[in-house]
Protein backbone atom coordinates (compact mmCIF):
# COMPACT_ATOMS: atom_id res chain seq x y z
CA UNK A 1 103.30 80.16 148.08
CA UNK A 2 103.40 76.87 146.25
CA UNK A 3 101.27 75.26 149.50
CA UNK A 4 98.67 78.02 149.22
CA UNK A 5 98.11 77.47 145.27
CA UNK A 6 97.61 73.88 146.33
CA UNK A 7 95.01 74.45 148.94
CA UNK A 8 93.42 76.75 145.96
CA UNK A 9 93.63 74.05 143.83
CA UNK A 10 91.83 71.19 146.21
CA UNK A 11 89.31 73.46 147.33
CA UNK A 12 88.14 74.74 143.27
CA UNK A 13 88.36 70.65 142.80
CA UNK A 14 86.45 69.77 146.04
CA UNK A 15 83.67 72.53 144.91
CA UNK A 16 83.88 71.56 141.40
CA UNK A 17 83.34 68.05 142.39
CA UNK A 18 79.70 69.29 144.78
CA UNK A 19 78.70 71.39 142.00
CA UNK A 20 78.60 68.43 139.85
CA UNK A 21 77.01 65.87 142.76
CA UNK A 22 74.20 68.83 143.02
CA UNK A 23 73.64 68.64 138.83
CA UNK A 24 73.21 65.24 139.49
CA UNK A 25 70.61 65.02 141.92
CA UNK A 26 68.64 68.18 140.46
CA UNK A 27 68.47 65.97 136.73
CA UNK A 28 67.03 63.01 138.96
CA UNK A 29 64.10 61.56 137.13
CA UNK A 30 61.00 62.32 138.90
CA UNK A 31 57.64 61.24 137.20
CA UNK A 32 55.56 64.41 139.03
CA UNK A 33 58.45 66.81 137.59
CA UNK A 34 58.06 65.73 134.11
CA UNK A 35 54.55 65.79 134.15
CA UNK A 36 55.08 69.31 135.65
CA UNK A 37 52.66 68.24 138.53
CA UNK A 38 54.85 69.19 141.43
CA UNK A 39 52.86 71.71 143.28
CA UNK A 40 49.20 71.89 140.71
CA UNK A 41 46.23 71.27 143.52
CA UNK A 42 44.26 69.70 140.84
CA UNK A 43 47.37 66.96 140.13
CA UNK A 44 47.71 66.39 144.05
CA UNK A 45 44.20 65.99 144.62
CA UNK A 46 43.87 63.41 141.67
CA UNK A 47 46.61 60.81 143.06
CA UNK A 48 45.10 61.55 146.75
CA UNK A 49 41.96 60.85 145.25
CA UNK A 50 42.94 57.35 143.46
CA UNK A 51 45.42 56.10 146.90
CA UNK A 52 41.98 56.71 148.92
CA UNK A 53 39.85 54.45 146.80
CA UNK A 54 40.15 51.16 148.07
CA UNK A 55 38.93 49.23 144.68
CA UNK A 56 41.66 50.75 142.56
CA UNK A 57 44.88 48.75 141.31
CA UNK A 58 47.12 50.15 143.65
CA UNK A 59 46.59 47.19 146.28
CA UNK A 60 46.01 49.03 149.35
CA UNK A 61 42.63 48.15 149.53
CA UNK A 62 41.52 51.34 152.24
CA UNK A 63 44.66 51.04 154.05
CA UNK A 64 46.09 54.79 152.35
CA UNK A 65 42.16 55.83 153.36
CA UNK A 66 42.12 55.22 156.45
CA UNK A 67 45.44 56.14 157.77
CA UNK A 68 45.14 59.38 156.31
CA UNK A 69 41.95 60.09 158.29
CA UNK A 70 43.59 58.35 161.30
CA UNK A 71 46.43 60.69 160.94
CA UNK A 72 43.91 64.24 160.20
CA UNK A 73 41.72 63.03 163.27
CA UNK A 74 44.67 61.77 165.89
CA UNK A 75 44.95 65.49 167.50
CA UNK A 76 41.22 65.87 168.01
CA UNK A 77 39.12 62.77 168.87
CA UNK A 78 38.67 63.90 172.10
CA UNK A 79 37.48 67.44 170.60
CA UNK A 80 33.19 67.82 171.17
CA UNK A 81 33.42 69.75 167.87
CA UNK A 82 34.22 67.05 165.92
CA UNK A 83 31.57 64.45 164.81
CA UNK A 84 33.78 61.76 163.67
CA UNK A 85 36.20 60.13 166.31
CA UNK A 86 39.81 57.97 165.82
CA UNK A 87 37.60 54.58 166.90
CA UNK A 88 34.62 55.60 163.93
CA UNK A 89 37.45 55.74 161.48
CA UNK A 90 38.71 51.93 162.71
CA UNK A 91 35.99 50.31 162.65
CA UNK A 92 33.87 52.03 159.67
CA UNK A 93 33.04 49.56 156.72
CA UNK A 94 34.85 51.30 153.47
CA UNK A 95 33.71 48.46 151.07
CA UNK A 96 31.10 51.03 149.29
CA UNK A 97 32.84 54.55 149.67
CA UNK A 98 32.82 56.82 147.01
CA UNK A 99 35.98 59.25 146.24
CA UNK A 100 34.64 62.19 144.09
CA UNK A 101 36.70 64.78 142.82
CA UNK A 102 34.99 68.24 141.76
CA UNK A 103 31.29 67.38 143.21
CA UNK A 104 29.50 70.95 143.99
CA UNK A 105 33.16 72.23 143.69
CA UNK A 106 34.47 70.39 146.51
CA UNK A 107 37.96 68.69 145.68
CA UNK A 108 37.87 65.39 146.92
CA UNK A 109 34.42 64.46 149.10
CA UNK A 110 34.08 61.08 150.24
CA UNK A 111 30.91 59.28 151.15
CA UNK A 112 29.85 56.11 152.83
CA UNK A 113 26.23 55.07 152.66
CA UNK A 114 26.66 51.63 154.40
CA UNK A 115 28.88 53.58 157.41
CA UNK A 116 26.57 56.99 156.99
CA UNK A 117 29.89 58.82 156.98
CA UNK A 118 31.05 61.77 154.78
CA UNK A 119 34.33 63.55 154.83
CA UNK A 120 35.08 66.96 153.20
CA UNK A 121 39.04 67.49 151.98
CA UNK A 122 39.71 71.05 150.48
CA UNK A 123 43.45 70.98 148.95
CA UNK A 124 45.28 74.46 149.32
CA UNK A 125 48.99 74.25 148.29
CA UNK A 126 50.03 77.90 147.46
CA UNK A 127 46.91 79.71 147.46
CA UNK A 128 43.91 80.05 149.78
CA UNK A 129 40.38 79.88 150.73
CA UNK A 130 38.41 81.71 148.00
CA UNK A 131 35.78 83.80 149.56
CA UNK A 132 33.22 81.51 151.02
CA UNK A 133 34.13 78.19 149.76
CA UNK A 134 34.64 76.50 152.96
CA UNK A 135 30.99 77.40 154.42
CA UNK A 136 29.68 76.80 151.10
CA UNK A 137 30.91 73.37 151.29
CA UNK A 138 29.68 72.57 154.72
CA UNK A 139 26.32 73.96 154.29
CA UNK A 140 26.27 71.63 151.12
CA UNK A 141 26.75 68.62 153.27
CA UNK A 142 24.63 69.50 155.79
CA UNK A 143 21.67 70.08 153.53
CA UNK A 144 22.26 66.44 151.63
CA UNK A 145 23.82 64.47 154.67
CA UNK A 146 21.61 65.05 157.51
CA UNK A 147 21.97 61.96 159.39
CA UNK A 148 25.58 61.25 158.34
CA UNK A 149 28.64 62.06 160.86
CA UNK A 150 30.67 65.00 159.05
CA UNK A 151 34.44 65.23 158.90
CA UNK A 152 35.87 68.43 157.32
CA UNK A 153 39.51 68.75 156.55
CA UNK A 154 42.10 71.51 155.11
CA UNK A 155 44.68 70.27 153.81
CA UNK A 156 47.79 72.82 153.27
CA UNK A 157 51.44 72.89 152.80
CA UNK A 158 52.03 73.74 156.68
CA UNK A 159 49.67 74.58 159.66
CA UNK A 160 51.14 77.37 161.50
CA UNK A 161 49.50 75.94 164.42
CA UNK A 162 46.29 72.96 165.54
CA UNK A 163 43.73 75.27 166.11
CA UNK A 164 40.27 74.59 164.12
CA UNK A 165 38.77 76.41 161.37
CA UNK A 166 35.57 77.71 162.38
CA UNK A 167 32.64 78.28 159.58
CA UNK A 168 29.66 79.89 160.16
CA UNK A 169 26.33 78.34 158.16
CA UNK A 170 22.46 79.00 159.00
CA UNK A 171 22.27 78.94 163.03
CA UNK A 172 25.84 76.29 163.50
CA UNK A 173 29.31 76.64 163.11
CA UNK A 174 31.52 73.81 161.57
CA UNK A 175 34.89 73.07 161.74
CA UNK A 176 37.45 72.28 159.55
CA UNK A 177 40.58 69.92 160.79
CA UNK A 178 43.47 71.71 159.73
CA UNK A 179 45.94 68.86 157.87
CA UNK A 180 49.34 69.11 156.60
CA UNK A 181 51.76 67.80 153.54
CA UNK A 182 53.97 66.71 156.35
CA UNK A 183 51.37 63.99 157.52
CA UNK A 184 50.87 62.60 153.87
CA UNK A 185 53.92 62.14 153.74
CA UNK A 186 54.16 60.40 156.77
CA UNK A 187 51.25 58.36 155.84
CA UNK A 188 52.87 57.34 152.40
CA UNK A 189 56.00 56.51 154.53
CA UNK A 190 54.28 54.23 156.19
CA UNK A 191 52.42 52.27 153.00
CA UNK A 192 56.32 52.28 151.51
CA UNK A 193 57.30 51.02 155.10
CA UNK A 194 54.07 48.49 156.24
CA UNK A 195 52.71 47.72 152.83
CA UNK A 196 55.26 47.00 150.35
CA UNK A 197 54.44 43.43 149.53
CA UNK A 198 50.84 44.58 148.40
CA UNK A 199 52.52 46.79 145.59
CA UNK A 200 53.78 46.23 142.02
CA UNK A 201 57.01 47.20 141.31
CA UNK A 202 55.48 50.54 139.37
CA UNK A 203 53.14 51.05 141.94
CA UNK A 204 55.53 51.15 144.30
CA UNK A 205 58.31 53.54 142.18
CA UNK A 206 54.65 55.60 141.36
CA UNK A 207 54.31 56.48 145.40
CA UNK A 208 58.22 57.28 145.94
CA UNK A 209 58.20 59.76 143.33
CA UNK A 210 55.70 61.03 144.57
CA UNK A 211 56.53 61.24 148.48
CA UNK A 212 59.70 62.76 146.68
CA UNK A 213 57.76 65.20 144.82
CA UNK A 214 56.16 66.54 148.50
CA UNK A 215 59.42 66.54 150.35
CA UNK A 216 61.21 68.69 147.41
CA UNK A 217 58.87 70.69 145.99
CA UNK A 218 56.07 71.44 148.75
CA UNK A 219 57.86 70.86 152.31
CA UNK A 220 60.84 72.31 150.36
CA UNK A 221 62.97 69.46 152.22
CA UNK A 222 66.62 68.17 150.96
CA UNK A 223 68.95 66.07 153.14
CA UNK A 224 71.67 67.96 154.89
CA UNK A 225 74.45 67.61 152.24
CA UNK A 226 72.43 68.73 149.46
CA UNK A 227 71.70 71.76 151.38
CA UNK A 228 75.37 72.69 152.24
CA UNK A 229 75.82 72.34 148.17
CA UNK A 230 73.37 74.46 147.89
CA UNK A 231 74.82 77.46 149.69
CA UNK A 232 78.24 77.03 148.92
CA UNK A 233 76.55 77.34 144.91
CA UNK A 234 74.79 80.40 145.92
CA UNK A 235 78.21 81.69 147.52
């Protein structure tokens, strides 16, 4: 009797002890949390917007840019549907891109005079396409960038698989690269991991908060132990 209310006793101190390792890690500052930016499109879009621009203070030059349309394009270079190929992206001159957020509606559109190269990026996190948008958008490039190579790309929480997203405009169909959070992160892993010495200290503590903002509160991700603390709080 006396062993069992001992056993009782370690295991109410052992979960006591979990319960109070999971407070900790829930009251974890996180920049994007306070701002209450974890999942708003608008919020995402802005900081995707400024890592793209290769002018801004961040240091990256178009290193974020262009691994994050190496890392869209990867899967389908090799696709005839698809203007823009891995190599274009390599070897394209960024020095004069513009990153606009909002133009025509369009969440972040991207143009390149000198490399006559525009890229569409509509940013869905929880809802999706309204109606039209998507053909509205591409007949909007077409119509203003006739001689430029076209990229389009939907960006999501998850793809449920690779297959292109086909929109009809005047006698063509384009098609939309489907994109996931999963690859920005993997992209930001690899600025944290290949371009560290370019950043400031805040810069730097700016882009983990925010890869930890994706992996907790879009890919719903937590490491292993968190996760068993999790259920045994729930039990």
């Amino acid at each position: 009797m006396a062993e069992e209310v001992k056993d009782k006793q370690k295991m109410l101190k052992k979960l006591e002890q979990d319960l109070e390792k999971l407070n900790i890690i829930t009251r974890q500052f996180n920049i994007f949390k306070v701002l209450k930016s974890e999942e708003y499109e608008i919020r995402h879009s802005n900081f995707l917007a400024w890592l793209m621009r290769p002018n801004e203070n961040h240091g990256l030059k178009d290193y974020f840019l262009k691994e994050f349309l190496k890392s869209a394009i990867k899967d389908y270079t090799n696709n005839v549907e698809i203007e823009v190929k891995l190599r274009d992206i390599i070897f394209y001159d960024f020095s004069d891109i513009r990153i606009n957020r909002e133009d025509n509606h369009i969440d972040i559109l991207l143009v390149s005079y000198k490399s006559k190269f525009v890229c569409v990026i509509e940013n869905k996190i929880d809802s999706g396409e309204n109606g039209t948008q998507l053909s509205r958008y591409a007949e909007y490039i077409e119509n203003n960038f006739k001689e430029y190579k076209k990229l389009f790309i939907y960006l999501s929480k998850e793809t449920n698989n690779n297959e292109l997203i086909p929109r009809s405009i005047k006698d063509k169909t384009v098609y939309y690269i489907p994109m996931c959070y999963e690859q920005v992160k993997d992209v930001i892993n690899n600025v944290l991991k290949f371009k560290s010495s370019n950043l400031n200290n805040e810069v730097k503590i700016f882009i983990e908060h925010y890869k930890k903002n994706i992996e907790r509160y879009i890919m719903n991700n937590t490491d292993e132990e968190t996760k068993n603390i999790i259920i045994i709080k729930k039990q």
